[in-house]
N, C-alpha and C. Protein backbone atom coordinates (compact mmCIF):
# COMPACT_ATOMS: atom_id res chain seq x y z
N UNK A 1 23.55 3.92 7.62
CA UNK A 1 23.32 5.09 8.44
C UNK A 1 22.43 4.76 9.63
N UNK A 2 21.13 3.80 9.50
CA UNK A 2 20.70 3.53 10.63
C UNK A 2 21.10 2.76 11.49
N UNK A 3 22.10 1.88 11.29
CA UNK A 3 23.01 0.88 11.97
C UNK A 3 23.74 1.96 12.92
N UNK A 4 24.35 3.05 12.30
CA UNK A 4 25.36 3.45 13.35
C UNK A 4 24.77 4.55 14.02
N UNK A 5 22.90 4.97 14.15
CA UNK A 5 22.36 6.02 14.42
C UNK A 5 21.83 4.99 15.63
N UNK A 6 21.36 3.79 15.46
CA UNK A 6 20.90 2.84 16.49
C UNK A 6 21.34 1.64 15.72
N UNK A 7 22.75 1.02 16.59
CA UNK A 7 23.40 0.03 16.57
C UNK A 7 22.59 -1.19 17.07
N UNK A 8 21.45 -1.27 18.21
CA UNK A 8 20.80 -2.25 18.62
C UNK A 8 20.00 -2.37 17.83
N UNK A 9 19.30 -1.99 16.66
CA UNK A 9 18.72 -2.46 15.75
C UNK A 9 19.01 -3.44 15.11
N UNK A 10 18.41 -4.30 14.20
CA UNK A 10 18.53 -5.25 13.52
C UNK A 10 18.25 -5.22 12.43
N UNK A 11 19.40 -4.52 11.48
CA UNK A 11 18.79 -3.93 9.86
C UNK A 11 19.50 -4.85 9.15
N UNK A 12 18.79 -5.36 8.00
CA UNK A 12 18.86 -6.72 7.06
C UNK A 12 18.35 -5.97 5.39
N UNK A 13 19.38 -6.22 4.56
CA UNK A 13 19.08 -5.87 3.21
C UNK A 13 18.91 -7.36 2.89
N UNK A 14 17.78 -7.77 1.76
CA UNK A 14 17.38 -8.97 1.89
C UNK A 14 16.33 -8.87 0.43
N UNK A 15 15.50 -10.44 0.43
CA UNK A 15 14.64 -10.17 -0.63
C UNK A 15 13.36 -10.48 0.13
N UNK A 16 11.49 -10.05 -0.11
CA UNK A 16 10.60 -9.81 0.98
C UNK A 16 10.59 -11.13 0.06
N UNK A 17 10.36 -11.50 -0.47
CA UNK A 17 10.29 -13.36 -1.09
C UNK A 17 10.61 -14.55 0.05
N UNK A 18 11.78 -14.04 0.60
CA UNK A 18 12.66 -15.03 1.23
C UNK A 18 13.61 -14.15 1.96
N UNK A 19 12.62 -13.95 3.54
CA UNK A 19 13.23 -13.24 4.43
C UNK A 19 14.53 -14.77 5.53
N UNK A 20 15.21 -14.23 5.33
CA UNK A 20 16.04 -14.78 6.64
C UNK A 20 15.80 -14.52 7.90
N UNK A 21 14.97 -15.04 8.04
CA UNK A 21 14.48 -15.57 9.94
C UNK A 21 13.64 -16.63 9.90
N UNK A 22 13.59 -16.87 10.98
CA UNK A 22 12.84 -18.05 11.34
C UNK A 22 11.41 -18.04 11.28
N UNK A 23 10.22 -19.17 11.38
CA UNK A 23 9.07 -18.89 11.03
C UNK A 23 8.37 -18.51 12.28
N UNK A 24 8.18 -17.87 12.63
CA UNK A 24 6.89 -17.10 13.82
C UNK A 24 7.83 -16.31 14.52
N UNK A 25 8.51 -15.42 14.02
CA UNK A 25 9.46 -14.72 14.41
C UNK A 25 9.23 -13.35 14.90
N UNK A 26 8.45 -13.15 13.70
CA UNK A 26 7.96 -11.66 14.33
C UNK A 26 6.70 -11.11 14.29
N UNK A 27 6.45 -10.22 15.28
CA UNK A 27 5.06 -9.90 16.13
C UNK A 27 4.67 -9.38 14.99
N UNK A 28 5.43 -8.36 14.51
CA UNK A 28 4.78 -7.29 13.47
C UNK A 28 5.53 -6.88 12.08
N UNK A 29 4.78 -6.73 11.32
CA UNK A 29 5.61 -6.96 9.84
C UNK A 29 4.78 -5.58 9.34
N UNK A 30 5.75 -4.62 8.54
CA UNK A 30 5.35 -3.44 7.55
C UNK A 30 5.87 -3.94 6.13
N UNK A 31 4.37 -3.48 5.27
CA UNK A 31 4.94 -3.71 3.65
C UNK A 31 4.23 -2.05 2.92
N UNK A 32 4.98 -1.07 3.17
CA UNK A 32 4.71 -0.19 2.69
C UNK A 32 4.93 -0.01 1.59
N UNK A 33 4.08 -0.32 0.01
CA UNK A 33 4.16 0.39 -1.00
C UNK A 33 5.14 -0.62 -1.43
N UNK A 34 5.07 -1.89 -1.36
CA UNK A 34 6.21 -2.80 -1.58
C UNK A 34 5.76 -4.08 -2.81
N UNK A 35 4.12 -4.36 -2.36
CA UNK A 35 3.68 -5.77 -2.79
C UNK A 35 2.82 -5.47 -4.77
N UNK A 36 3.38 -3.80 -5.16
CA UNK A 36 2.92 -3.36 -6.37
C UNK A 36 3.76 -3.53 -7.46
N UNK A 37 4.83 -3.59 -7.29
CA UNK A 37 6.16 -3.42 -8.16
C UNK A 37 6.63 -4.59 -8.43
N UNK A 38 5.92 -6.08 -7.85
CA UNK A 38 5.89 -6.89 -8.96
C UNK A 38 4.87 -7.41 -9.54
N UNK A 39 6.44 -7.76 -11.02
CA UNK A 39 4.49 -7.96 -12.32
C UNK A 39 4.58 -9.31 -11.94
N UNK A 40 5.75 -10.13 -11.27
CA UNK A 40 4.69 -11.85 -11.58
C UNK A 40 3.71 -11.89 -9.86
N UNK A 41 3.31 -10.59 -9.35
CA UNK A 41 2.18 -10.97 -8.06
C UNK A 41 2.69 -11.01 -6.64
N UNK A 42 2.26 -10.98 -5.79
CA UNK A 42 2.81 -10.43 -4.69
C UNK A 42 2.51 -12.21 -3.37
N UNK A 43 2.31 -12.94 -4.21
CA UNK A 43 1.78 -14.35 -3.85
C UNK A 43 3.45 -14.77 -2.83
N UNK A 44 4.11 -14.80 -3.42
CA UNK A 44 5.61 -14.76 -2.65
C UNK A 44 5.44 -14.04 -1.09
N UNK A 45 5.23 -13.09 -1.74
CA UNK A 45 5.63 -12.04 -0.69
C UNK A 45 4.55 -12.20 0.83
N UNK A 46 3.50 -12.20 0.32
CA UNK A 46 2.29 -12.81 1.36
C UNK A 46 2.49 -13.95 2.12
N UNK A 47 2.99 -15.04 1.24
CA UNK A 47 3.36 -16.34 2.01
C UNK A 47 4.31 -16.12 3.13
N UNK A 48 5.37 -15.97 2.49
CA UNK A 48 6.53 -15.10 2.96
C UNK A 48 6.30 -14.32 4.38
N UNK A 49 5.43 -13.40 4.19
CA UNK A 49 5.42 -12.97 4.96
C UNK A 49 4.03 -13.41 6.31
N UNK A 50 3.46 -14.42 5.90
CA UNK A 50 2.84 -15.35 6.95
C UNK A 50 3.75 -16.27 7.57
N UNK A 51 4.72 -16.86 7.29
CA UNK A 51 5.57 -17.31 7.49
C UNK A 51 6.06 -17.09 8.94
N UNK A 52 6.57 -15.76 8.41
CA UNK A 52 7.46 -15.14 9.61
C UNK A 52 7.21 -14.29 10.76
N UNK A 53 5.35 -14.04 10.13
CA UNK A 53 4.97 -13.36 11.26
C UNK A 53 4.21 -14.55 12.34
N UNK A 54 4.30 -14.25 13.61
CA UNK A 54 3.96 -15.12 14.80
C UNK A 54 1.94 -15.15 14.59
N UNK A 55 1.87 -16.68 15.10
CA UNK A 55 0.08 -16.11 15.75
C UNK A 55 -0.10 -14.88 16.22
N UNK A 56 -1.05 -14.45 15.81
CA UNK A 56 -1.31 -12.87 16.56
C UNK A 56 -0.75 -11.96 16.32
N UNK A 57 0.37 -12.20 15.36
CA UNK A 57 1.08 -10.68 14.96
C UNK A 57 0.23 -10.21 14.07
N UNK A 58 0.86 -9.16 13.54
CA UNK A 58 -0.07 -7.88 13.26
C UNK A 58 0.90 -7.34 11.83
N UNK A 59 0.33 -7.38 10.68
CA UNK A 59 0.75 -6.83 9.49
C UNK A 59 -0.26 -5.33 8.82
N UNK A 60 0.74 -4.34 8.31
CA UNK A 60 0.51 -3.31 8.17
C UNK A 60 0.64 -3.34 6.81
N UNK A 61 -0.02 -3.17 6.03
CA UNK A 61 -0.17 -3.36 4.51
C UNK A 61 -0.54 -2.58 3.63
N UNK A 62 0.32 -1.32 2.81
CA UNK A 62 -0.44 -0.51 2.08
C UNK A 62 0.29 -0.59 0.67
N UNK A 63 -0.19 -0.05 -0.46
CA UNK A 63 -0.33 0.39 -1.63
C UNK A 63 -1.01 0.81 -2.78
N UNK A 64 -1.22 1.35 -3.59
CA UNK A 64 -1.99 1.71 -4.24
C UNK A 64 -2.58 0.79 -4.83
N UNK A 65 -4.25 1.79 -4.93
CA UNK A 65 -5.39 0.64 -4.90
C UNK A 65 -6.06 1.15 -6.24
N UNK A 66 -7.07 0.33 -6.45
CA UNK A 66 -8.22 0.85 -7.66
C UNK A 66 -9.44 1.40 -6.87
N UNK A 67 -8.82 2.34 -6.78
CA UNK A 67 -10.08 3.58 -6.35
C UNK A 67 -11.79 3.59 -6.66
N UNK A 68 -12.73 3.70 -5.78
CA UNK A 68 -14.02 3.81 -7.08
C UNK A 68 -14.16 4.58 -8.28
N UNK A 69 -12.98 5.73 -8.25
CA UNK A 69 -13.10 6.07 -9.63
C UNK A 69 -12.84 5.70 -10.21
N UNK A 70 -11.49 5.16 -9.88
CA UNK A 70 -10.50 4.32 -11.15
C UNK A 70 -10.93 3.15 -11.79
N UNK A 71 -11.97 2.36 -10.57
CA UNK A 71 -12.53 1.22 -11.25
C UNK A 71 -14.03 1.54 -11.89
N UNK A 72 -14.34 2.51 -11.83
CA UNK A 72 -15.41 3.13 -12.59
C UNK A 72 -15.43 3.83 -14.40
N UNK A 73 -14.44 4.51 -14.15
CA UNK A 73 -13.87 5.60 -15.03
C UNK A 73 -12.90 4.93 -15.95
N UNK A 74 -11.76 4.61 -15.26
CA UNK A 74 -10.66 3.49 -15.97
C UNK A 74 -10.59 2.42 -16.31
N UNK A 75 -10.91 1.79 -15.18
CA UNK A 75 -10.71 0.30 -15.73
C UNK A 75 -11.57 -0.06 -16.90
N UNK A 76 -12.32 0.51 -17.19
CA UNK A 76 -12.93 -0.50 -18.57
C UNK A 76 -11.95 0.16 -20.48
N UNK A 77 -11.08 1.04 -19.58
CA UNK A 77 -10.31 1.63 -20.65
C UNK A 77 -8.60 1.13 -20.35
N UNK A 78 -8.80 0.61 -19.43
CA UNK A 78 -6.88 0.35 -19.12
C UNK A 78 -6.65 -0.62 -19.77
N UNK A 79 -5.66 -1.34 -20.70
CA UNK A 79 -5.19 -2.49 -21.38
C UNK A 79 -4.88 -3.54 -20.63
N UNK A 80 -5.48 -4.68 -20.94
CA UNK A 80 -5.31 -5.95 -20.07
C UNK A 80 -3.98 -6.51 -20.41
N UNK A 81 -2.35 -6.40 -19.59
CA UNK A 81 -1.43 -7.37 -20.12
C UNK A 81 -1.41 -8.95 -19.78
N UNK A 82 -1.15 -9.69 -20.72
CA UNK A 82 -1.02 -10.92 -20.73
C UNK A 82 0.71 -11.42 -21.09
N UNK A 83 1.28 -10.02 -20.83
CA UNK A 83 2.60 -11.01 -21.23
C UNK A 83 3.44 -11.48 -20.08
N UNK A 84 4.17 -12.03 -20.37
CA UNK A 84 5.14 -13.21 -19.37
C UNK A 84 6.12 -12.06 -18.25
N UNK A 85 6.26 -10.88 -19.60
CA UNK A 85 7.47 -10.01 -18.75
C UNK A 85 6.90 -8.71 -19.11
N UNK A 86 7.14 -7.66 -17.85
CA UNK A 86 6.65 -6.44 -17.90
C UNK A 86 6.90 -5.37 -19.17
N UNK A 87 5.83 -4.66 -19.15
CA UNK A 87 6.40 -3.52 -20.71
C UNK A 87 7.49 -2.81 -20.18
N UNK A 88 8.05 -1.95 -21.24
CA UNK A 88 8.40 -1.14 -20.92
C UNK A 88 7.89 -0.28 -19.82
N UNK A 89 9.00 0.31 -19.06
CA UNK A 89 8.69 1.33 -17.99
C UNK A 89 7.70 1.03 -17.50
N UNK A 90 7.13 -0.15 -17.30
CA UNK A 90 6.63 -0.91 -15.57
C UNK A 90 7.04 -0.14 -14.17
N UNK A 91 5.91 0.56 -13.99
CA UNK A 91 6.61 0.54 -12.58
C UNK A 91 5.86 -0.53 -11.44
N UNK A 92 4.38 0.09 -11.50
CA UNK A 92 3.53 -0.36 -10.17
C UNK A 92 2.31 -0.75 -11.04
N UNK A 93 1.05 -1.49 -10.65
CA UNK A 93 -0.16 -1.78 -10.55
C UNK A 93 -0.45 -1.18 -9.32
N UNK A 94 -2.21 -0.17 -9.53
CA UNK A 94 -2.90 -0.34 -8.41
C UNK A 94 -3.80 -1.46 -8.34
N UNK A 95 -3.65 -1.83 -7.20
CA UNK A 95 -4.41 -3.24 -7.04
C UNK A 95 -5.90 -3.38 -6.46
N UNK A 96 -6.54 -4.50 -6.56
CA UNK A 96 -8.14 -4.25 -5.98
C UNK A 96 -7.76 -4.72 -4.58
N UNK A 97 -8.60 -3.92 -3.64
CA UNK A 97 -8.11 -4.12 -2.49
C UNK A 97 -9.16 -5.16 -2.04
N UNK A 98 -10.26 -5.88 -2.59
CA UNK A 98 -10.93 -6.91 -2.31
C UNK A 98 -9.99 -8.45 -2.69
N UNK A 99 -9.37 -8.13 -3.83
CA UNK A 99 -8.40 -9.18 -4.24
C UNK A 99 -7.43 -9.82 -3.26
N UNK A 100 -6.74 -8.14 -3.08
CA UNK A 100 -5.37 -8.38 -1.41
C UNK A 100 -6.10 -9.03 -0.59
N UNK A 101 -7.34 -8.57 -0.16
CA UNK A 101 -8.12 -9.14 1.41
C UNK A 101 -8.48 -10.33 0.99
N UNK A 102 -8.62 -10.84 0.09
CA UNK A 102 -9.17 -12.09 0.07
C UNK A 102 -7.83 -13.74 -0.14
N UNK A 103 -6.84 -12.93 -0.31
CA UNK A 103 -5.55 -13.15 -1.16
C UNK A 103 -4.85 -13.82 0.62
N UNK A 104 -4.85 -12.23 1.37
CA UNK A 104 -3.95 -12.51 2.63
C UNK A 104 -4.79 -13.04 3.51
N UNK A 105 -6.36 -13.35 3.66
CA UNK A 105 -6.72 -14.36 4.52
C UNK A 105 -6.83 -15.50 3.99
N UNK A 106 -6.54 -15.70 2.96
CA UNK A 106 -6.07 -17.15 2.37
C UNK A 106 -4.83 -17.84 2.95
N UNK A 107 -4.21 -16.45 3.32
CA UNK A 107 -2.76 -17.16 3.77
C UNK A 107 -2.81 -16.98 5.07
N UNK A 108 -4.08 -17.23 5.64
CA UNK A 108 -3.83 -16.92 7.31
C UNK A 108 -3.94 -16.06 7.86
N UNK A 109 -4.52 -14.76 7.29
CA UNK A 109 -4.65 -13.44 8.01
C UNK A 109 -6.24 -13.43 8.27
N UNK A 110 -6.45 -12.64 9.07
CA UNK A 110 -7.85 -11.55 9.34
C UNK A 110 -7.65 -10.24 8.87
N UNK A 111 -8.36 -9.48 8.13
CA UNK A 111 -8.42 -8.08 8.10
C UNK A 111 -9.46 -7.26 9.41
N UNK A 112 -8.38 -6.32 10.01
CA UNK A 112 -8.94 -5.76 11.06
C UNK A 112 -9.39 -4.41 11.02
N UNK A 113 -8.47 -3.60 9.89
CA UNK A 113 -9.17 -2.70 9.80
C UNK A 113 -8.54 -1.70 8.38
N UNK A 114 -9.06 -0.72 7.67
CA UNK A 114 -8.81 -0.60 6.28
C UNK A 114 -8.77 0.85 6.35
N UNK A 115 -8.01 1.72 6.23
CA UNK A 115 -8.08 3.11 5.74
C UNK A 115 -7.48 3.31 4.13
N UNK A 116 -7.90 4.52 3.82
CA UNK A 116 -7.83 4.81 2.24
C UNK A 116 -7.38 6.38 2.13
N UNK A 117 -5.93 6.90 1.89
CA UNK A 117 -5.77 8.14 1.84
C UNK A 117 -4.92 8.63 0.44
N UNK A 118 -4.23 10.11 0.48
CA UNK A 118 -4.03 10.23 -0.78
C UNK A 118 -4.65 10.56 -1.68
N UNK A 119 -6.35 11.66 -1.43
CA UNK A 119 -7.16 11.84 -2.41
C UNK A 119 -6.35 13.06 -3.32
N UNK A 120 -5.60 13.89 -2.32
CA UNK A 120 -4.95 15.02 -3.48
C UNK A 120 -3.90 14.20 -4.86
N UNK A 121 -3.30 13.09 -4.49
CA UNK A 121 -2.20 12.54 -4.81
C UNK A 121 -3.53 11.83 -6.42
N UNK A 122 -4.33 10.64 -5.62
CA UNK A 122 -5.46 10.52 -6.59
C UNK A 122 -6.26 11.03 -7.47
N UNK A 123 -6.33 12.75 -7.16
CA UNK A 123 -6.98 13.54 -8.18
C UNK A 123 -6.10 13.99 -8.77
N UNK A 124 -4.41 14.08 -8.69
CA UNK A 124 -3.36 14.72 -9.43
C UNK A 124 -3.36 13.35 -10.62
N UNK A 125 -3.28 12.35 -10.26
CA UNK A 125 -3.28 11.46 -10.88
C UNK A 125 -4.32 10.85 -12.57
N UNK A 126 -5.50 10.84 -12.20
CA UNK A 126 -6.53 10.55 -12.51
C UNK A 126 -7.67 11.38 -13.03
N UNK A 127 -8.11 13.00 -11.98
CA UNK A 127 -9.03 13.70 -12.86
C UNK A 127 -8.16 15.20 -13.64
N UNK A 128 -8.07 15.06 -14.33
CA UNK A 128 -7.84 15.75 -15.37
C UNK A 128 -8.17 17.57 -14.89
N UNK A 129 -9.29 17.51 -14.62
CA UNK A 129 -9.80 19.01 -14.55
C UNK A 129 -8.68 19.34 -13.06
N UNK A 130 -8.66 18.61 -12.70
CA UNK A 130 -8.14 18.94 -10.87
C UNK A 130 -6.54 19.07 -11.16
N UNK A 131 -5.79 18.43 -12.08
CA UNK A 131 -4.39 18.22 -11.89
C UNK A 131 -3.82 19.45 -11.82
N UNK A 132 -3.76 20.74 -12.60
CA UNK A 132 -3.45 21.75 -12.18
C UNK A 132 -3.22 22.69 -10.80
N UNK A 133 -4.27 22.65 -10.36
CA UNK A 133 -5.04 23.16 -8.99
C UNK A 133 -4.36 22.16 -7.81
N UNK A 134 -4.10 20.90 -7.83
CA UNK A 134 -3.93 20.09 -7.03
C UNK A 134 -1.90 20.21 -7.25
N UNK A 135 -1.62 20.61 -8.60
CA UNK A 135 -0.38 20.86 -8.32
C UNK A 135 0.22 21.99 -7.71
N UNK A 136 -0.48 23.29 -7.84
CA UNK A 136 -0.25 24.16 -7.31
C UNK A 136 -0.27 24.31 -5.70
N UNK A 137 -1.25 23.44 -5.34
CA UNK A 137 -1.81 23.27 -3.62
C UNK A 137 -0.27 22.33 -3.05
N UNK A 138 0.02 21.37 -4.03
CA UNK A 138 1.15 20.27 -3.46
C UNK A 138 2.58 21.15 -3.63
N UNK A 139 2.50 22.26 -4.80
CA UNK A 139 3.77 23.18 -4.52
C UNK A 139 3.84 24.18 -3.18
N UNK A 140 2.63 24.84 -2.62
CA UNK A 140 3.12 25.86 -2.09
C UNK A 140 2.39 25.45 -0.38
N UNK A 141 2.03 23.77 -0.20
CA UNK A 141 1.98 24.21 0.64
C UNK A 141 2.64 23.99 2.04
N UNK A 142 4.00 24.34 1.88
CA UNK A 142 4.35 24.33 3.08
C UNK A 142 5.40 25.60 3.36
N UNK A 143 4.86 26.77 2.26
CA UNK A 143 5.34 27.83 2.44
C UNK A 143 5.00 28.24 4.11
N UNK A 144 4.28 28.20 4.72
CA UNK A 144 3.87 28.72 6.00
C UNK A 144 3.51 27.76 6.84
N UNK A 145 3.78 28.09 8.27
CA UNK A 145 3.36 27.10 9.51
C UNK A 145 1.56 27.16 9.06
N UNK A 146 1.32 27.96 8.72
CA UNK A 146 -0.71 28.52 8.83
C UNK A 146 -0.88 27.43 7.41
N UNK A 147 -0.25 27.73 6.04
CA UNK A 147 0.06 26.47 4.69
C UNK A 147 0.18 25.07 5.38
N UNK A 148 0.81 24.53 6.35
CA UNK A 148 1.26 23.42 6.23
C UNK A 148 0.11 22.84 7.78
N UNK A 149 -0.40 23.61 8.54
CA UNK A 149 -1.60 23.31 9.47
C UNK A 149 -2.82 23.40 8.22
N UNK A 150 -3.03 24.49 7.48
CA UNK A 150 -4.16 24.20 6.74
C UNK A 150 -4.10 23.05 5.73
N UNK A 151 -3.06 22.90 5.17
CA UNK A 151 -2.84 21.32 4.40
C UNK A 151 -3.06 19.71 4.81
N UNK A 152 -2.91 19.73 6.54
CA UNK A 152 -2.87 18.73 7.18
C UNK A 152 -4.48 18.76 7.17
N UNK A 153 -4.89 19.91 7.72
CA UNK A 153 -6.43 19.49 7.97
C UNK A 153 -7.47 19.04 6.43
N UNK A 154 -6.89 20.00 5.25
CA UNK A 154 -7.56 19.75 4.38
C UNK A 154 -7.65 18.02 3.63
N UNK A 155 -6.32 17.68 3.70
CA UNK A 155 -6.01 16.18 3.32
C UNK A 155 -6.73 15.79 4.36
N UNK A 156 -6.58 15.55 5.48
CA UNK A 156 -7.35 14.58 6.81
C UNK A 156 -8.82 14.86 6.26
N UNK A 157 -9.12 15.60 6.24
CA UNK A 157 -10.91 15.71 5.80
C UNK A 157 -10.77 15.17 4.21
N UNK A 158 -10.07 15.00 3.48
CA UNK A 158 -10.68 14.83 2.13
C UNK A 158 -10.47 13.29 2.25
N UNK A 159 -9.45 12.87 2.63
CA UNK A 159 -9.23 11.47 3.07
C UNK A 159 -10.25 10.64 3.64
N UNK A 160 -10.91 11.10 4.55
CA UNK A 160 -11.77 10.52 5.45
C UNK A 160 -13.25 10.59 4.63
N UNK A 161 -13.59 11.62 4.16
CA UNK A 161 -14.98 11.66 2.86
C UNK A 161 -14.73 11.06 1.70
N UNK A 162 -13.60 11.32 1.22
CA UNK A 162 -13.17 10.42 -0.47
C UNK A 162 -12.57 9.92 -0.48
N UNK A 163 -11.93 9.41 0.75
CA UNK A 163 -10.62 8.25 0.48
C UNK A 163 -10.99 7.04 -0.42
N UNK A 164 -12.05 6.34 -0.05
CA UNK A 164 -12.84 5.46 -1.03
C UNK A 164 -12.80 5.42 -2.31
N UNK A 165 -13.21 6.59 -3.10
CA UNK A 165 -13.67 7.49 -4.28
C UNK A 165 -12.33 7.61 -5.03
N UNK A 166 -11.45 8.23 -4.26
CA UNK A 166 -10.50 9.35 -4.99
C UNK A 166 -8.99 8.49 -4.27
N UNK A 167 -9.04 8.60 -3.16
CA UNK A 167 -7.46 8.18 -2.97
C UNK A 167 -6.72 7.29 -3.77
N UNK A 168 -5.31 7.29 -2.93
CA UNK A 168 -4.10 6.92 -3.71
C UNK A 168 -3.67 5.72 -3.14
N UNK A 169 -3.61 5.96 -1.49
CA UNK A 169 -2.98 4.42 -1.05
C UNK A 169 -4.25 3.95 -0.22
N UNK A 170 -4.14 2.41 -0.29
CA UNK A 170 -4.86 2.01 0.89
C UNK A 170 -4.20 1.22 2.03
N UNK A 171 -4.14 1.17 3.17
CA UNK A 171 -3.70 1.11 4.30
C UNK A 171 -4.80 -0.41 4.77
N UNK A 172 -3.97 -1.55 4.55
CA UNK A 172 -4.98 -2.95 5.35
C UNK A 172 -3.82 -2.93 6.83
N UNK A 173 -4.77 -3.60 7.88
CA UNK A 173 -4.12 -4.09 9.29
C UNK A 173 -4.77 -5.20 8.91
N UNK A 174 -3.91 -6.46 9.20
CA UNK A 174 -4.15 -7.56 9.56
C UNK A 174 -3.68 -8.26 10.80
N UNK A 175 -4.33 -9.34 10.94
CA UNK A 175 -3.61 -10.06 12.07
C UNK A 175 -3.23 -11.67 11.53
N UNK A 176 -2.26 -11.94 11.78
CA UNK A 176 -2.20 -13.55 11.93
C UNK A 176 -2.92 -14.40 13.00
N UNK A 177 -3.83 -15.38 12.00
CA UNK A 177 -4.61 -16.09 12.77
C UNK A 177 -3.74 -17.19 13.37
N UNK A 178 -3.89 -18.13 14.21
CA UNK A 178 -3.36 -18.90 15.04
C UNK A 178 -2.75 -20.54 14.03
N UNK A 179 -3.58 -20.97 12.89
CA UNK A 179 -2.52 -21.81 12.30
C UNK A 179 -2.52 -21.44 11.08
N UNK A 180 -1.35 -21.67 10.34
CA UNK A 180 -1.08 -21.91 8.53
C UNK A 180 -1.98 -22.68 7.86
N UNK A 181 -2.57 -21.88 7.10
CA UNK A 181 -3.54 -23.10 6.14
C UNK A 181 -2.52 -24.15 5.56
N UNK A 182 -2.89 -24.62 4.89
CA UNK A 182 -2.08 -26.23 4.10
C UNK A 182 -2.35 -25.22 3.25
């Protein structure tokens, strides 16, 4: 559908492991919500995608993270797996976002700059007392233009005070530094 909506595009079904192009190819690379959903690590995908992005390009990098609550509250209660192949109904890991940053300037990146949003999505998730209340707010609100302006502002402010705390995704910019480590 996007091929024949804009034919000058260049749309490729593919694996992010082992993109088909050449290496310093492109300025700018998006991995939205992509580098969680595998259990053997996203080490592929990073290389991979240093690879192909040019010196100086610019990678946009989000997925769900371990929140300060989650690594406060949860993690000392979440089960450590050690097996070879995912459990049942695997979907995603949230990941430490000190791990990613330290992970993708290994492979040649800089981190330039970090946002953290998704606190309604994070408290539906995670606090218990809120999930109700937070479902009801995510059902109705885009009954009204006045619902769906007051929703924008309320997320933008809770995002920006608890994104840290409470959110759901985190959002890295990087840049490609000028050579490939060995």
């Amino acid at each position: 559908m996007v091929q024949q909506a804009a034919p000058d595009l260049d749309i490729r079904l593919g694996d992010v492991r082992g993109i088909d192009l050449p290496s310093d190819s492109l300025a700018g690379y998006w991995s939205l919500g992509v580098i969680e959903h595998f259990w053997e690590g996203y080490e592929a995908i990073g290389r991979e995608g240093a690879r192909v992005l040019r010196p100086g390009g610019h990678l946009f990098l989000a997925f769900p993270f371990m929140n300060g609550h989650r690594q406060q509250r949860l993690a000392p209660r979440l089960p450590v797996w050690q097996a070879a192949e995912p459990p049942p109904g695997f979907y995603q890991f949230a990941l430490a976002v000190e791990g990613v940053v330290r992970d993708f300037e290994g492979w040649g990146f800089q981190l330039l700059a970090r946002s953290c949003s998704g606190v309604l999505f994070g408290w539906q998730d995670d606090v218990p007392a809120l999930q109700s209340p937070v479902r009801w707010w995510l059902k109705h609100r885009h009954g009204s233009r006045l619902g769906r302006i007051l929703h924008a502002g309320v997320t933008a402010g809770l995002d920006r005070l608890l994104g840290f705390w409470y959110g759901h995704t985190v959002l890295l910019v990087f840049r490609k530094l000028g050579c490939r480590p060995g």
